[in-house]
Protein backbone atom coordinates (compact mmCIF):
# COMPACT_ATOMS: atom_id res chain seq x y z
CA UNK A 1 12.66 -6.01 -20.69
CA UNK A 2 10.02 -4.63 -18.30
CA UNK A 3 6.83 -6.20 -17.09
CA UNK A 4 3.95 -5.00 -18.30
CA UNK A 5 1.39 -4.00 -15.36
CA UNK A 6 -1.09 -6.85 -15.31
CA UNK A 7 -4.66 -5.43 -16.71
CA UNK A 8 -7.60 -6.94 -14.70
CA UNK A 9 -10.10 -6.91 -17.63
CA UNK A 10 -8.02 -8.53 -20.03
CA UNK A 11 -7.84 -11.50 -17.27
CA UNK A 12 -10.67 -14.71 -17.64
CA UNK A 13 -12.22 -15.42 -14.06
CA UNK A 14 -10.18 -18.23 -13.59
CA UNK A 15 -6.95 -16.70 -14.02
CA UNK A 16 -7.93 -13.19 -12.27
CA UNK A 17 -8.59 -15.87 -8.87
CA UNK A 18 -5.40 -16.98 -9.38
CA UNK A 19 -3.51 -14.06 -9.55
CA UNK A 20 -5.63 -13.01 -6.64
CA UNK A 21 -4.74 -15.85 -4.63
CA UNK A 22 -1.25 -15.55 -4.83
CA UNK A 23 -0.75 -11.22 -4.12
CA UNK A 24 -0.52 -11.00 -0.58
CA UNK A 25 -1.15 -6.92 -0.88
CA UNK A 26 -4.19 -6.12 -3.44
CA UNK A 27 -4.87 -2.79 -4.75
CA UNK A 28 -8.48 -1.35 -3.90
CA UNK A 29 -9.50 -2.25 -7.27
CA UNK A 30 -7.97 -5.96 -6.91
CA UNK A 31 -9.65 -6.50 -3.02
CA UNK A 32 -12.89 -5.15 -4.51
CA UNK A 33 -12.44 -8.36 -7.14
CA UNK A 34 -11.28 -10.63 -4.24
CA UNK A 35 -14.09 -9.46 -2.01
CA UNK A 36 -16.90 -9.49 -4.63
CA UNK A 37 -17.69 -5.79 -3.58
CA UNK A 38 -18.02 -2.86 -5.34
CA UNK A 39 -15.32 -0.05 -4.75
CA UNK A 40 -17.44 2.55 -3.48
CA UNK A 41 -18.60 -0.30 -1.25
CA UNK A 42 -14.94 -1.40 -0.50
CA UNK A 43 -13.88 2.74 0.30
CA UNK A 44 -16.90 3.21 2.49
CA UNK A 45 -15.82 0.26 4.87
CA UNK A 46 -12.25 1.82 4.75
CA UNK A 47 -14.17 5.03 5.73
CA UNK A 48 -16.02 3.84 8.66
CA UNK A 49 -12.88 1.90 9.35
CA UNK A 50 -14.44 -1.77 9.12
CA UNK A 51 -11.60 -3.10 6.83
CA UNK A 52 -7.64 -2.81 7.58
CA UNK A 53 -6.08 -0.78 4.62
CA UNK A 54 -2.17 0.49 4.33
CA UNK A 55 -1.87 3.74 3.01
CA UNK A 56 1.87 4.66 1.97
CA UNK A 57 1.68 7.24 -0.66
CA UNK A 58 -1.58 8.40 -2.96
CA UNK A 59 -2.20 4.63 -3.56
CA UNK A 60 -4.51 2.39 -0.96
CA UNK A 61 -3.36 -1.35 -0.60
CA UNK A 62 -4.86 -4.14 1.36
CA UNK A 63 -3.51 -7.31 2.68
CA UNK A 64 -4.87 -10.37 1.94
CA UNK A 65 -4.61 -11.82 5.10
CA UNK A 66 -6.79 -8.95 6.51
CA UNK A 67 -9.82 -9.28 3.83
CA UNK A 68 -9.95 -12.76 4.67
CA UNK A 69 -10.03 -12.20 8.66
CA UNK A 70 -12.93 -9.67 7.52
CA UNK A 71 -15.12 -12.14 5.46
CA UNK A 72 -14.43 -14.87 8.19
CA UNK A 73 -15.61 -12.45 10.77
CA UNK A 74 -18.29 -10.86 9.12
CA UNK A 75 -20.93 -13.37 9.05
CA UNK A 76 -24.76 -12.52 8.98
CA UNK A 77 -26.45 -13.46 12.34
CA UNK A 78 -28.63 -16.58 12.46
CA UNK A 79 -32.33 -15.79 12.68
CA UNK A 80 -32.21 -17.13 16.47
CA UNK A 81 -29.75 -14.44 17.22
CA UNK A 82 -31.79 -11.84 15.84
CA UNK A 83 -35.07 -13.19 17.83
CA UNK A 84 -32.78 -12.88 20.83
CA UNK A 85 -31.91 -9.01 20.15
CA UNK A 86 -35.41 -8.41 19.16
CA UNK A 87 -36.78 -9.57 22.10
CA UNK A 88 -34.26 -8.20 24.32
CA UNK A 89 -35.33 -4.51 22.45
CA UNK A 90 -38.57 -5.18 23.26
CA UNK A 91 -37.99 -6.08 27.18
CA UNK A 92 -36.25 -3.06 27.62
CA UNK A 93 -38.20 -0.39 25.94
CA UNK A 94 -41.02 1.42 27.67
CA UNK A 95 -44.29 1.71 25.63
């Protein structure tokens, strides 16, 4: 007997993080889920070629190992950092 494909919306939260948890290549609808991001959001990083993504045939696929490298490194500056940058703009620019 075959197994059926496993349909995301017929999943409760918990189990969908499971399942999630234990791929180690997502689909682009799955890495959207794992991600929390929309799909257009999740094709327009592919786009500007923010996120790793494996392209083999028609179908995208992601690893999991690279969406969590890309959440660990893509934290939101501290407000001191931005201060710095701001004033560094400022320094430099000629009113």
């Amino acid at each position: 007997m075959q197994k059926q494909p496993t349909n995301l919306s017929t999943l409760d939260k918990q189990e969908l993080l499971t399942l999630l948890q234990t791929k180690n290549v997502l689909t682009t609808e799955e890495a959207a889920l794992y991600l929390n991001v929309s799909v257009p959001t999740l094709r327009e990083l592919r786009r500007n070629k923010k996120i790793a993504s494996y392209q083999p045939s028609r179908k995208v696929f992601y690893k999991r190992e690279d969406l969590d490298d890309w959440l660990l490194n893509s934290k939101q500056s501290d407000e001191s950092a931005i201060e710095n940058r701001v004033s560094g703009y400022f320094l430099k620019s000629k009113f």
